[in-house]
C-alpha atoms as a PDB file:
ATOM      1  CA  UNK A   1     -77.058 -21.204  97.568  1.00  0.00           C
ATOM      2  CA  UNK A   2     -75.296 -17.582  97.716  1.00  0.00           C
ATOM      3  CA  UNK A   3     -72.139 -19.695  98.671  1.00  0.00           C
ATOM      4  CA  UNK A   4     -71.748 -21.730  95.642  1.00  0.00           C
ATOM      5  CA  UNK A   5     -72.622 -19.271  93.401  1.00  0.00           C
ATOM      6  CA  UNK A   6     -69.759 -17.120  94.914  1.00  0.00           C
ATOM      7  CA  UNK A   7     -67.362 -20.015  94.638  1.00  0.00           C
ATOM      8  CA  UNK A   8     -68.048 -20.904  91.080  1.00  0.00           C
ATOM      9  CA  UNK A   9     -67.662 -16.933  90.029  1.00  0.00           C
ATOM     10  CA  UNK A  10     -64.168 -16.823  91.771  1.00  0.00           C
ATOM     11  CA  UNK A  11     -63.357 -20.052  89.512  1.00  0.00           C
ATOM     12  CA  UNK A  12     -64.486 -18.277  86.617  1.00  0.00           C
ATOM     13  CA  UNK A  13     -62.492 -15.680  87.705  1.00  0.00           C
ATOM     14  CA  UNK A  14     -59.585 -18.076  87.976  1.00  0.00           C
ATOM     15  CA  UNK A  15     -59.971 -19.737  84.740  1.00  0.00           C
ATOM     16  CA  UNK A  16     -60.219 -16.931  82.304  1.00  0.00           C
ATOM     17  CA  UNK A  17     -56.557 -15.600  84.027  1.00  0.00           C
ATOM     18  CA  UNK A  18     -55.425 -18.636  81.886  1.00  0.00           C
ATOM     19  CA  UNK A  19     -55.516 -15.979  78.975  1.00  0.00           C
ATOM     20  CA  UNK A  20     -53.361 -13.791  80.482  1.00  0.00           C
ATOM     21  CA  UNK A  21     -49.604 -14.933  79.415  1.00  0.00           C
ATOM     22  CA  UNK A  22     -48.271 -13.122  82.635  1.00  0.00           C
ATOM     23  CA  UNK A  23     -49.704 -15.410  85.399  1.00  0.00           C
ATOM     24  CA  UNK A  24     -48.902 -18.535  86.186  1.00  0.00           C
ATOM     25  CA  UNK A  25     -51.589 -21.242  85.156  1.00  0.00           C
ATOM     26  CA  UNK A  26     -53.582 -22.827  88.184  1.00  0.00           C
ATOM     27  CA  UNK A  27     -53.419 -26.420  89.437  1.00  0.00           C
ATOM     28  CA  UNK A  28     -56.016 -28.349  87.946  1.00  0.00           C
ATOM     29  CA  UNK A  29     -57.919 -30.261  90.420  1.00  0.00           C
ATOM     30  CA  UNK A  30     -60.901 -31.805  88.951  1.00  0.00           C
ATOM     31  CA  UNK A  31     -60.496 -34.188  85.920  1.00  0.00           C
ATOM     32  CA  UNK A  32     -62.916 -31.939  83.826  1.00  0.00           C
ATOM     33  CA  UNK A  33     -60.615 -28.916  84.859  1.00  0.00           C
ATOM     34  CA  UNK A  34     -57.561 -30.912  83.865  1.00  0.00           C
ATOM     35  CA  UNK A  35     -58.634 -31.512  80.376  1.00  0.00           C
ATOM     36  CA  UNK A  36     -59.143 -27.663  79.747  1.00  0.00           C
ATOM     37  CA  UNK A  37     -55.857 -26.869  80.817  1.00  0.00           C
ATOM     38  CA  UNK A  38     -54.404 -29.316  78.476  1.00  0.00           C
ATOM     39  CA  UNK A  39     -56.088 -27.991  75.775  1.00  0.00           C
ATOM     40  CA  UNK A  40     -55.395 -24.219  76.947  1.00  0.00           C
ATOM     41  CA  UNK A  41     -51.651 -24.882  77.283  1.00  0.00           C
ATOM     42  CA  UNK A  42     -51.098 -26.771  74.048  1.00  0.00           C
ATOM     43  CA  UNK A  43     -53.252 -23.379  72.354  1.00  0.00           C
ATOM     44  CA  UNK A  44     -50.632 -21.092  73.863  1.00  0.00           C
ATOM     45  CA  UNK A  45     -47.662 -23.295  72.693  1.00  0.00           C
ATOM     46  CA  UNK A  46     -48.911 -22.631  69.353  1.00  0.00           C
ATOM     47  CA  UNK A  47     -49.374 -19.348  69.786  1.00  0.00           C
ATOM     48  CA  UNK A  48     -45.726 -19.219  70.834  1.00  0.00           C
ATOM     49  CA  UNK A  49     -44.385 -21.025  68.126  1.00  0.00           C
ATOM     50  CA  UNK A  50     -46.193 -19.059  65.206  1.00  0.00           C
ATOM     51  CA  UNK A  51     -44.817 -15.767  67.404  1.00  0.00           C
ATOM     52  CA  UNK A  52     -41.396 -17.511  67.031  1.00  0.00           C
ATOM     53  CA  UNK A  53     -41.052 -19.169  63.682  1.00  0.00           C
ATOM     54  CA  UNK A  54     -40.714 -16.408  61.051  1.00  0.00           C
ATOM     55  CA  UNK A  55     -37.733 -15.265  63.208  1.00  0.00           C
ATOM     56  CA  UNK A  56     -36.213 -18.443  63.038  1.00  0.00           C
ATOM     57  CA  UNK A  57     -36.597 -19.018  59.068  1.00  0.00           C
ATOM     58  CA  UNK A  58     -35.187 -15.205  58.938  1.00  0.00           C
ATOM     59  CA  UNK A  59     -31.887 -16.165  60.476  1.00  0.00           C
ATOM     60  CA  UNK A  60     -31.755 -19.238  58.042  1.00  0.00           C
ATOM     61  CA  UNK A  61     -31.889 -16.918  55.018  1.00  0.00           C
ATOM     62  CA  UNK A  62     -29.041 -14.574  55.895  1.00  0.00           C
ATOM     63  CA  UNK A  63     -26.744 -17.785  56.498  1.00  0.00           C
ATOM     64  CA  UNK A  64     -27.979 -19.501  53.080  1.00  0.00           C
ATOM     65  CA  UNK A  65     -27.326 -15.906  51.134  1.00  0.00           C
ATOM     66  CA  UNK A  66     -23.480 -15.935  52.981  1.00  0.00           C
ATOM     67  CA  UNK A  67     -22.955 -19.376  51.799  1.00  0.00           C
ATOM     68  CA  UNK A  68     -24.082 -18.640  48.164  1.00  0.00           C
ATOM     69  CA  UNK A  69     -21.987 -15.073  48.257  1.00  0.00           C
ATOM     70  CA  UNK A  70     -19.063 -16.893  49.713  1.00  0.00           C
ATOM     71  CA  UNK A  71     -19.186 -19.760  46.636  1.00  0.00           C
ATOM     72  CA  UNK A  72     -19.224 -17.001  43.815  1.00  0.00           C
ATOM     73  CA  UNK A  73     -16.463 -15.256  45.443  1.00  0.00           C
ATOM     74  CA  UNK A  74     -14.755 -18.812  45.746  1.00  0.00           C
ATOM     75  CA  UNK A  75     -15.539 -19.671  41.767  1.00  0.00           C
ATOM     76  CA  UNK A  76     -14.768 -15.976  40.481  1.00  0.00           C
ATOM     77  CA  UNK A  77     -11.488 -16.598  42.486  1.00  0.00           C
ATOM     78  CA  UNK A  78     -10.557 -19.688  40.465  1.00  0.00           C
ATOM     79  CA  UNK A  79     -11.120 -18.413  37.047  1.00  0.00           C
ATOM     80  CA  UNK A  80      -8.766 -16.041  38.046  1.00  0.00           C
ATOM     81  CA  UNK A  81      -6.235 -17.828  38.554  1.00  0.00           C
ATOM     82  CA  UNK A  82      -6.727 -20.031  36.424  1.00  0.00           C
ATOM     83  CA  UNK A  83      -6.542 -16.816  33.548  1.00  0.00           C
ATOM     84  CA  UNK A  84      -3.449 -15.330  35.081  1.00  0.00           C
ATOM     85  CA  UNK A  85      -1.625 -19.208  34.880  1.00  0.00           C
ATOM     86  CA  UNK A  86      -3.426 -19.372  30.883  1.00  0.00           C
ATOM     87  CA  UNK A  87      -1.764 -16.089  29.945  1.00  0.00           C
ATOM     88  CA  UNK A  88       1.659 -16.545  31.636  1.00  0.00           C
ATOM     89  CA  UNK A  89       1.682 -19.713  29.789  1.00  0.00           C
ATOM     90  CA  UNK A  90       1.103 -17.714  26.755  1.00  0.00           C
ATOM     91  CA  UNK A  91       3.594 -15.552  27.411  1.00  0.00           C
ATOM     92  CA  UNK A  92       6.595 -17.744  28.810  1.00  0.00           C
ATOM     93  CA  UNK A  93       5.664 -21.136  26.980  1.00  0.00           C
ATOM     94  CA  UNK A  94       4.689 -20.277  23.529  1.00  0.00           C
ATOM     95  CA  UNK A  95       6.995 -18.898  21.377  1.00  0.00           C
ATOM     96  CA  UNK A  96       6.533 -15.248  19.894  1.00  0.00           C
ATOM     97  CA  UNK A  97       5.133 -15.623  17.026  1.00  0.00           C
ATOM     98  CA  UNK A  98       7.708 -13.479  14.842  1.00  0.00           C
ATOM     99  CA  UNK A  99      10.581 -15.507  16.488  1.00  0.00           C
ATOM    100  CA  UNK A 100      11.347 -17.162  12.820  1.00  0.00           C
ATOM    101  CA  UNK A 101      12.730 -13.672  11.997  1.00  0.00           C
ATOM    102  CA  UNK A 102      15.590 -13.644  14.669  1.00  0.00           C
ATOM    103  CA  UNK A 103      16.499 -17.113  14.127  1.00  0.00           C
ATOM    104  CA  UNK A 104      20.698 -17.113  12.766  1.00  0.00           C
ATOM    105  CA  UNK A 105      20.814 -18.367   9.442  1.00  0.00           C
ATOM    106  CA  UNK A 106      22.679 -21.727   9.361  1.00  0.00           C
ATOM    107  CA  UNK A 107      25.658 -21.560   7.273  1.00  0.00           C
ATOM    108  CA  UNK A 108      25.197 -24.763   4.600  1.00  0.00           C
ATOM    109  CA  UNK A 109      28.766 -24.389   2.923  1.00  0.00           C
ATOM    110  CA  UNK A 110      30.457 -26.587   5.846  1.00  0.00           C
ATOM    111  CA  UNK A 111      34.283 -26.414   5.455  1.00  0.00           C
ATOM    112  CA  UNK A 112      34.561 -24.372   2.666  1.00  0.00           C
ATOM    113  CA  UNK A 113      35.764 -21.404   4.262  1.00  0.00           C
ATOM    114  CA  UNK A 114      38.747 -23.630   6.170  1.00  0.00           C
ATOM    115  CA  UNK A 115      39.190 -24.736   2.294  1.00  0.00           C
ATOM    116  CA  UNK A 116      39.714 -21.909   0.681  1.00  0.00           C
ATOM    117  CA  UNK A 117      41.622 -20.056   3.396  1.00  0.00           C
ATOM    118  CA  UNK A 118      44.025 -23.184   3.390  1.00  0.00           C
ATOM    119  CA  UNK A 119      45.723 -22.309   0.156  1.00  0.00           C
ATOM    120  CA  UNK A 120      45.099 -25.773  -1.266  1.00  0.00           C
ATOM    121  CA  UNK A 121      42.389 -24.841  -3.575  1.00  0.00           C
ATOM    122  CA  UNK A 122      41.855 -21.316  -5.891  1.00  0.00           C
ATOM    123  CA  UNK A 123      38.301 -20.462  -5.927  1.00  0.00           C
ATOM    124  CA  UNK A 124      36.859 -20.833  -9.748  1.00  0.00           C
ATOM    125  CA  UNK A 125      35.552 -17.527 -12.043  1.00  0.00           C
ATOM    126  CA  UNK A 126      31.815 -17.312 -11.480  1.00  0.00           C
ATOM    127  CA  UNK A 127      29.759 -15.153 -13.514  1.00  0.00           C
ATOM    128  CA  UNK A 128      27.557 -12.786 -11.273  1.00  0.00           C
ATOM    129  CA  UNK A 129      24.623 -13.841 -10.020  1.00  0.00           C
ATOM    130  CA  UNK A 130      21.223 -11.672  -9.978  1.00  0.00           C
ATOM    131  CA  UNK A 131      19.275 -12.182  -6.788  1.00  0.00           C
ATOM    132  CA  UNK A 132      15.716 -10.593  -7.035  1.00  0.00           C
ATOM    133  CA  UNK A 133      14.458  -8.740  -4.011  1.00  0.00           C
ATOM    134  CA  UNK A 134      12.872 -10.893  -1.230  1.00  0.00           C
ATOM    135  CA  UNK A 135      10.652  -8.057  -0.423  1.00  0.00           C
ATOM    136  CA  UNK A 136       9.436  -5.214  -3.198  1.00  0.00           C
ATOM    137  CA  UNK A 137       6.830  -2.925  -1.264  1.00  0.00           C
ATOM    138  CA  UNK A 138       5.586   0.513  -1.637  1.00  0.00           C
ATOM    139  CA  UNK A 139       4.533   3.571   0.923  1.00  0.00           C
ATOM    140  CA  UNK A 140       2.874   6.245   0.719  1.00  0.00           C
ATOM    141  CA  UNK A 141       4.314   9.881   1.660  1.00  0.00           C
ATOM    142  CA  UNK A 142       0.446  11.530   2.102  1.00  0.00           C
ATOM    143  CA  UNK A 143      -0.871   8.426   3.794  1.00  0.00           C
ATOM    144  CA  UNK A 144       1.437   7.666   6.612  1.00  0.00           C
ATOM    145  CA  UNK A 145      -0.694   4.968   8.165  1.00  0.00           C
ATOM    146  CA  UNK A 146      -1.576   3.177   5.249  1.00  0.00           C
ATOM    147  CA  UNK A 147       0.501   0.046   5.115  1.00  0.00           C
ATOM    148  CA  UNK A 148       1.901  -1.421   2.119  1.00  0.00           C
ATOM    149  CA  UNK A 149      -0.422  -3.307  -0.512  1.00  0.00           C
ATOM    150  CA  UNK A 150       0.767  -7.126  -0.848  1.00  0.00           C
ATOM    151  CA  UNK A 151      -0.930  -9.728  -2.690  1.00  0.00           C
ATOM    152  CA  UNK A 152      -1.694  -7.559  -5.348  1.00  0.00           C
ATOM    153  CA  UNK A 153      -1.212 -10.210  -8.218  1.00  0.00           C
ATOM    154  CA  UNK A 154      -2.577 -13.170  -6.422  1.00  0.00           C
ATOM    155  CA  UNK A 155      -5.713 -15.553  -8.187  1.00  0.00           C
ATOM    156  CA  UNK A 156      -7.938 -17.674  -7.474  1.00  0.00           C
ATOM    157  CA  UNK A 157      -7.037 -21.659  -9.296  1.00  0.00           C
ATOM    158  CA  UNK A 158     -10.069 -24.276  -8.456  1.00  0.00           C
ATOM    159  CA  UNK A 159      -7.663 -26.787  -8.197  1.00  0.00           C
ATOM    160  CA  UNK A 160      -4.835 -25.221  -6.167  1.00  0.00           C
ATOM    161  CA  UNK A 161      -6.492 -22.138  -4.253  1.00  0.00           C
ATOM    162  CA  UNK A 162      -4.910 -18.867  -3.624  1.00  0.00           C
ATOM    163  CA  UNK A 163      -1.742 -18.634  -5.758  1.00  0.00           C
ATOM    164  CA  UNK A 164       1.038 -15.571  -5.008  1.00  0.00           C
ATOM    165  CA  UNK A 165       3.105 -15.196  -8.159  1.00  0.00           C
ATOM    166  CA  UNK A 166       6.664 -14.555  -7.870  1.00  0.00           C
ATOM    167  CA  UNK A 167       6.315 -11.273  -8.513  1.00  0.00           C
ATOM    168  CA  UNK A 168       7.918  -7.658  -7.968  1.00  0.00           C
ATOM    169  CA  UNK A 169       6.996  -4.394  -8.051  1.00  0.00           C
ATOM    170  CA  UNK A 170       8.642  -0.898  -8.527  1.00  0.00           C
ATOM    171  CA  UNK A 171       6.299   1.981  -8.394  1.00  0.00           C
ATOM    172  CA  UNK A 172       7.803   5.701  -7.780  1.00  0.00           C
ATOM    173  CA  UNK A 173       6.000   8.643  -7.823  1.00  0.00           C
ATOM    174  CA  UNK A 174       6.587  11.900  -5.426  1.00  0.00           C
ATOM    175  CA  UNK A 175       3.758  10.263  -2.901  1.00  0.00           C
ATOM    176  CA  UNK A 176       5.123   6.847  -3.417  1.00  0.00           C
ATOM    177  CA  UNK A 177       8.374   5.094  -2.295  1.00  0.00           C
ATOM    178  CA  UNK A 178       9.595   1.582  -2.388  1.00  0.00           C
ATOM    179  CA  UNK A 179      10.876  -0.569  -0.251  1.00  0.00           C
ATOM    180  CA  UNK A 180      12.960  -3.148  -0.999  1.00  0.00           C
ATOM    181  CA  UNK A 181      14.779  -6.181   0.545  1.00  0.00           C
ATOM    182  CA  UNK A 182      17.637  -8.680  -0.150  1.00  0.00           C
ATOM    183  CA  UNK A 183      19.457 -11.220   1.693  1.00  0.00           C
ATOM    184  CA  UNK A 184      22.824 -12.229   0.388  1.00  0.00           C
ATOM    185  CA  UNK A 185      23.103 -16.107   0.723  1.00  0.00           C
ATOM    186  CA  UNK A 186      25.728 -17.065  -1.729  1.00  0.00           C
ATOM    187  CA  UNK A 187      29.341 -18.126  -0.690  1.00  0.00           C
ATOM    188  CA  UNK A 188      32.134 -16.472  -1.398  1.00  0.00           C
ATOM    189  CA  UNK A 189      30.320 -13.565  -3.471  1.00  0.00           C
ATOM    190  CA  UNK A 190      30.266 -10.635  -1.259  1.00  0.00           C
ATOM    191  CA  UNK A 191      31.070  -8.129  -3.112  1.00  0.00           C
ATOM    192  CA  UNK A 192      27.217  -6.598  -4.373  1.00  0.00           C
ATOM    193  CA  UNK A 193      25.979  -3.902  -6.448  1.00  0.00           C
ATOM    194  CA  UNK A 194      22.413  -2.607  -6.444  1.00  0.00           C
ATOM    195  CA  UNK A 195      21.227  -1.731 -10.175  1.00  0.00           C
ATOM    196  CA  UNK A 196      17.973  -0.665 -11.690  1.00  0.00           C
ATOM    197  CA  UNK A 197      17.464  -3.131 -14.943  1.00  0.00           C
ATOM    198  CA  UNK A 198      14.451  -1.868 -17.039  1.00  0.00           C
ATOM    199  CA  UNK A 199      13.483  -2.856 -20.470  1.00  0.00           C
ATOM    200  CA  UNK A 200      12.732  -0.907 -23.638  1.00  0.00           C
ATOM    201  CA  UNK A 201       9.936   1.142 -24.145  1.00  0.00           C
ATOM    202  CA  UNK A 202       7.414  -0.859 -26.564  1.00  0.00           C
ATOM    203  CA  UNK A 203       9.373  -4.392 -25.377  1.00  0.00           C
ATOM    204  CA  UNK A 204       7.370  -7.491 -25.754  1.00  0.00           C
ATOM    205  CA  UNK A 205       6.396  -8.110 -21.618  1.00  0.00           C
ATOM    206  CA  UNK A 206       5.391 -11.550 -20.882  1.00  0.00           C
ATOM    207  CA  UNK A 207       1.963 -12.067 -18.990  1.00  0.00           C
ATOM    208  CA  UNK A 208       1.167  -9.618 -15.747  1.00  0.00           C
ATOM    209  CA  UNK A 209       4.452  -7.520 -16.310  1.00  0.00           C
ATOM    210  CA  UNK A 210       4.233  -4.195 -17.548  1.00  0.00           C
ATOM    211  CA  UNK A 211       6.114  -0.947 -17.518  1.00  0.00           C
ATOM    212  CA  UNK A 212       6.062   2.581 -17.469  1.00  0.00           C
ATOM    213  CA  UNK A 213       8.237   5.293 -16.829  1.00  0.00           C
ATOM    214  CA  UNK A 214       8.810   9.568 -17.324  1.00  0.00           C
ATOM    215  CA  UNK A 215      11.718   9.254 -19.516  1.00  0.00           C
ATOM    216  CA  UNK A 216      13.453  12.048 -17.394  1.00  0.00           C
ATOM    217  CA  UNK A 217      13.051  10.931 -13.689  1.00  0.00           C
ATOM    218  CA  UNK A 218      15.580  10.992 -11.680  1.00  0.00           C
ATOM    219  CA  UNK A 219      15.528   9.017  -8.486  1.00  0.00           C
ATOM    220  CA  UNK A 220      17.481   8.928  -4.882  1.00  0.00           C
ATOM    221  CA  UNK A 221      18.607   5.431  -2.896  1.00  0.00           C
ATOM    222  CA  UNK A 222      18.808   5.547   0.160  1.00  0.00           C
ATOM    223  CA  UNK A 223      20.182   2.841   2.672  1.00  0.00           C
ATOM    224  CA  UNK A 224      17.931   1.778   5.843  1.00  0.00           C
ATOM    225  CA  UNK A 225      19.424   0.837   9.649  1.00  0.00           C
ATOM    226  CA  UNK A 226      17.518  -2.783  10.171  1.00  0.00           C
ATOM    227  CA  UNK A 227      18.966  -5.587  12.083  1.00  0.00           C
ATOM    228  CA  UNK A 228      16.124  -7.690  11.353  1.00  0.00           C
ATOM    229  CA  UNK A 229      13.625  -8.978   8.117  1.00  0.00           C
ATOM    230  CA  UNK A 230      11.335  -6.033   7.843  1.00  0.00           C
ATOM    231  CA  UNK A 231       7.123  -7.053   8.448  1.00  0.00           C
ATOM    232  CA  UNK A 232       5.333  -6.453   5.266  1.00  0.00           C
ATOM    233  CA  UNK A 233       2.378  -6.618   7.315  1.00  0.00           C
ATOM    234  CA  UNK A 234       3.189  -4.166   9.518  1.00  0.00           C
ATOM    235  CA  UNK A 235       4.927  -1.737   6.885  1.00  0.00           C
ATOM    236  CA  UNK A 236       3.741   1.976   6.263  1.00  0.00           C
ATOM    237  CA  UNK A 237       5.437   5.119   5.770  1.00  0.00           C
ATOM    238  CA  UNK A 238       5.641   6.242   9.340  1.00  0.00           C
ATOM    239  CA  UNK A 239       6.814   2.279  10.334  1.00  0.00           C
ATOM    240  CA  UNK A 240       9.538   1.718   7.693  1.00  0.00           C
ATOM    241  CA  UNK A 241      13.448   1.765   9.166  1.00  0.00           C
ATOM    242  CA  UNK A 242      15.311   4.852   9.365  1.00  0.00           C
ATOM    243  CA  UNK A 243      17.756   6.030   6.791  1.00  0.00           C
ATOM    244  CA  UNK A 244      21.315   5.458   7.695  1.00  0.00           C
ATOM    245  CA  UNK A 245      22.269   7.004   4.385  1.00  0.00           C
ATOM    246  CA  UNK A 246      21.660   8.194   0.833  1.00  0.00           C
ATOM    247  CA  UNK A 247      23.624   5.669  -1.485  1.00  0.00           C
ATOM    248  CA  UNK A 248      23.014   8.031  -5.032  1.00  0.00           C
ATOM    249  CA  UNK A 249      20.983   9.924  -7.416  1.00  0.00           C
ATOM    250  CA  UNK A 250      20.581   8.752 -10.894  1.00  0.00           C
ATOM    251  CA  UNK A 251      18.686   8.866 -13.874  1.00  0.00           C
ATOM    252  CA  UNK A 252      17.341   4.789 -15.216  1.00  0.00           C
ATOM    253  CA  UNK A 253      18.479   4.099 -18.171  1.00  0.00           C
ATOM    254  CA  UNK A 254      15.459   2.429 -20.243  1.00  0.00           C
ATOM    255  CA  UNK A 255      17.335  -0.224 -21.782  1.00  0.00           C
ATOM    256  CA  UNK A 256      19.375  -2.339 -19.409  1.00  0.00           C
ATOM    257  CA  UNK A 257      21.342  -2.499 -16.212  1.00  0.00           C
ATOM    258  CA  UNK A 258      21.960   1.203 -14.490  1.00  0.00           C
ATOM    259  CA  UNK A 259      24.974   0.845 -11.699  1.00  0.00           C
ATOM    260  CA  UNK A 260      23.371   2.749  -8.692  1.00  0.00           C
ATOM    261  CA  UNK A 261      25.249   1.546  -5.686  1.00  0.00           C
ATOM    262  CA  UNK A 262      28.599  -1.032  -5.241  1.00  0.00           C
ATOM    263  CA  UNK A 263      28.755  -2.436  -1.550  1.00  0.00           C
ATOM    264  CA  UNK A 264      29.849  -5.167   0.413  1.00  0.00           C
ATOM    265  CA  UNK A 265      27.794  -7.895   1.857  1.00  0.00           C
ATOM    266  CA  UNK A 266      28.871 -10.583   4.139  1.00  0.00           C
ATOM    267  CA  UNK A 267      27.329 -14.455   3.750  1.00  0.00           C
ATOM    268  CA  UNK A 268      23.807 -13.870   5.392  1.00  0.00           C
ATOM    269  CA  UNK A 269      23.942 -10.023   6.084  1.00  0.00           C
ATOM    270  CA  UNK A 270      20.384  -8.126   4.753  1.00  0.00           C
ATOM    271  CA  UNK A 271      20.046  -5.176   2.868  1.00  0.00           C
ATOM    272  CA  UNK A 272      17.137  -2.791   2.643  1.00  0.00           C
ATOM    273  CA  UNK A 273      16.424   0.392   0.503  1.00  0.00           C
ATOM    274  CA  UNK A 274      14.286   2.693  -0.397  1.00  0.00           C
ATOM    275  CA  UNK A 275      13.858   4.235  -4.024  1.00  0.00           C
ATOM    276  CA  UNK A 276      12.092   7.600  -3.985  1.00  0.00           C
ATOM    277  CA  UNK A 277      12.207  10.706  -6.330  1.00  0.00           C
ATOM    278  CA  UNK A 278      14.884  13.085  -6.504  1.00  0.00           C
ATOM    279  CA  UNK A 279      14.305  15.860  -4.703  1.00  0.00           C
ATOM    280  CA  UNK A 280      12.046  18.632  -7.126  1.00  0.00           C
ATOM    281  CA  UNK A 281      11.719  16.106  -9.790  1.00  0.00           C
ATOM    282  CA  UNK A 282       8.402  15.129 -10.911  1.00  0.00           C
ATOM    283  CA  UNK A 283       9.402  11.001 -11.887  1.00  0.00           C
ATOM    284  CA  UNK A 284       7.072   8.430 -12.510  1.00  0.00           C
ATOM    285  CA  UNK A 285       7.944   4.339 -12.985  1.00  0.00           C
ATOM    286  CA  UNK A 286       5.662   1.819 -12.377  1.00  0.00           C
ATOM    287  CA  UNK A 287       7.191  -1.537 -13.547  1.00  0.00           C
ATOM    288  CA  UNK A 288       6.090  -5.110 -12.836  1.00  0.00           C
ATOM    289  CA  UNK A 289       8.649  -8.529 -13.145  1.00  0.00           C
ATOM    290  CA  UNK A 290       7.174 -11.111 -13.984  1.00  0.00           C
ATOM    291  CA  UNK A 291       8.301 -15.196 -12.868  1.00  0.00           C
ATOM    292  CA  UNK A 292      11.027 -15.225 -15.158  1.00  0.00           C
ATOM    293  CA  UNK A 293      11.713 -11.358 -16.492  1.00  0.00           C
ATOM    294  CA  UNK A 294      13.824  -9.301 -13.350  1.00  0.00           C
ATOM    295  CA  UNK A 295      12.720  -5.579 -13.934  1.00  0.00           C
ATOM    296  CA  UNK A 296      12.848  -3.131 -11.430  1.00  0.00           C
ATOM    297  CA  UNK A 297      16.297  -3.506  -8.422  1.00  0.00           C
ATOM    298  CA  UNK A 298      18.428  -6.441  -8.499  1.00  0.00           C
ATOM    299  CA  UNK A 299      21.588  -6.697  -7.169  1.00  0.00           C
ATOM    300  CA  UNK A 300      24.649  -8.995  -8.876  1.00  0.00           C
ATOM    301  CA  UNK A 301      27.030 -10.570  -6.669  1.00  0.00           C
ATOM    302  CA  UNK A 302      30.528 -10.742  -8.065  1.00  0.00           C
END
């Protein structure tokens, strides 16, 4: 009896060193035996597996998080690109959009010039024409920055919109110049001159002209260096062209046509000057033309 009681301890002994990861599991002899080390071994492969799972899904999320930084790299990339080729296309494709103002004027008398200078034909008497100024805009000496007002005349017509009457203005003052602009267009007149043409004091104005002046200003023209149209929209003070030279210094007469400056001008050559007071004179006109009354600068070609 003391026998089998000491064999069935030592296989007690033996079975509960199962547990123990570090020893080698026994070799199950009896079927009863073999069914608990079955169930012992698939206990410990579960074991294992919930030991070695959460490092698997670890290394899973560090390779999805590389994929997903590698695919916003990859889009960011694109746009890019695709931005750089947008503006490049901008900038080599597109036209600028002031390129209208560097376009050459196209000559539309074709042959005349070969005419004339033939000796065939004499060129008939034409009476001068006045051109009014393409561009009439003011600047202000104490407000460098402040850029020249434009559509100052403009209303509002339910049936057509926005109308811009053809419309000039000359307004000097000691803080305020103007700017103005011609283009000479006309065949065979180049030979201009640059006069002031102001009406009466108390003349009948027709509607949104009017007129005002210091019957003793006296006023200095100057000439301005441009080789191209000058930007109304961009125009201030501190902007406008340089001088290239005063022209004269006058005093308007109040009733007609006052010579200021005699000059020539080439088919399609531009002109621009600026009208300011003479130097310690306090002067004051403020004149509006209207769409078929020229006051203010025009300039006859002969």
């Amino acid at each position: 009896m003391a026998n089998r009681d000491a064999e069935y301890e030592e296989l007690l002994t033996k079975r509960d060193s199962l547990d123990s990861e570090d020893i080698e599991p026994f070799s199950p002899e009896g079927p009863s035996d073999r069914i608990q080390w079955w169930i012992r071994t698939f206990q410990r492969g579960q074991n294992t597996n919930r030991a070695t799972s959460p490092s698997r899904e670890g290394e899973h999320i560090p390779r999805l998080l590389l994929w997903l930084a590698a695919a916003v790299v990859l889009v960011a990339c694109t746009d890019l690109i695709a931005l750089a080729y947008v503006a490049r296309m901008f900038g080599t494709v597109f036209q600028d959009k002031d390129f209208a103002l560097n376009l050459e004027y196209a000559n539309p008398y074709i042959g005349l010039k070969e005419l004339y200078e033939s000796g065939k034909l004499n060129s008939s008497e034409i009476a001068p024409i006045l051109i009014r100024p393409r561009v009439s805009a003011q600047v202000f000496v104490d407000q460098p920055d402040k850029l020249a007002p434009r559509g100052e005349h403009d209303y509002w017509d339910e049936t057509w919109g926005m109308l811009s009457p053809n419309e000039r203005r000359l307004h000097v003052t000691p803080k305020v110049h103007t700017i103005v602009q011609f283009r000479a267009i006309d065949f065979g007149m180049e030979d201009c001159r640059l006069v002031f043409t102001l009406p009466k004091l108390g003349a009948q104005l027709e509607d949104h002209a009017s007129f005002s002046m210091h019957p003793a200003s006296r006023f200095d023209v100057f000439r301005l260096a441009v080789e191209r149209p000058i930007d109304v929209k961009k125009l201030s003070y501190r902007t406008k062209p340089k001088v290239a030279e005063k022209v004269a210094t006058l005093q308007a007469r109040m009733d007609g046509d006052t010579l200021i400056h005699q000059f020539p001008c080439p088919w399609s050559s531009l002109h621009v000057f600026e009208v300011a007071c003479a130097e310690g004179s306090e002067c004051m006109v403020d004149t509006w033309s209207s769409q078929n009354a020229t006051y203010g600068e025009s300039s006859p070609h002969l």
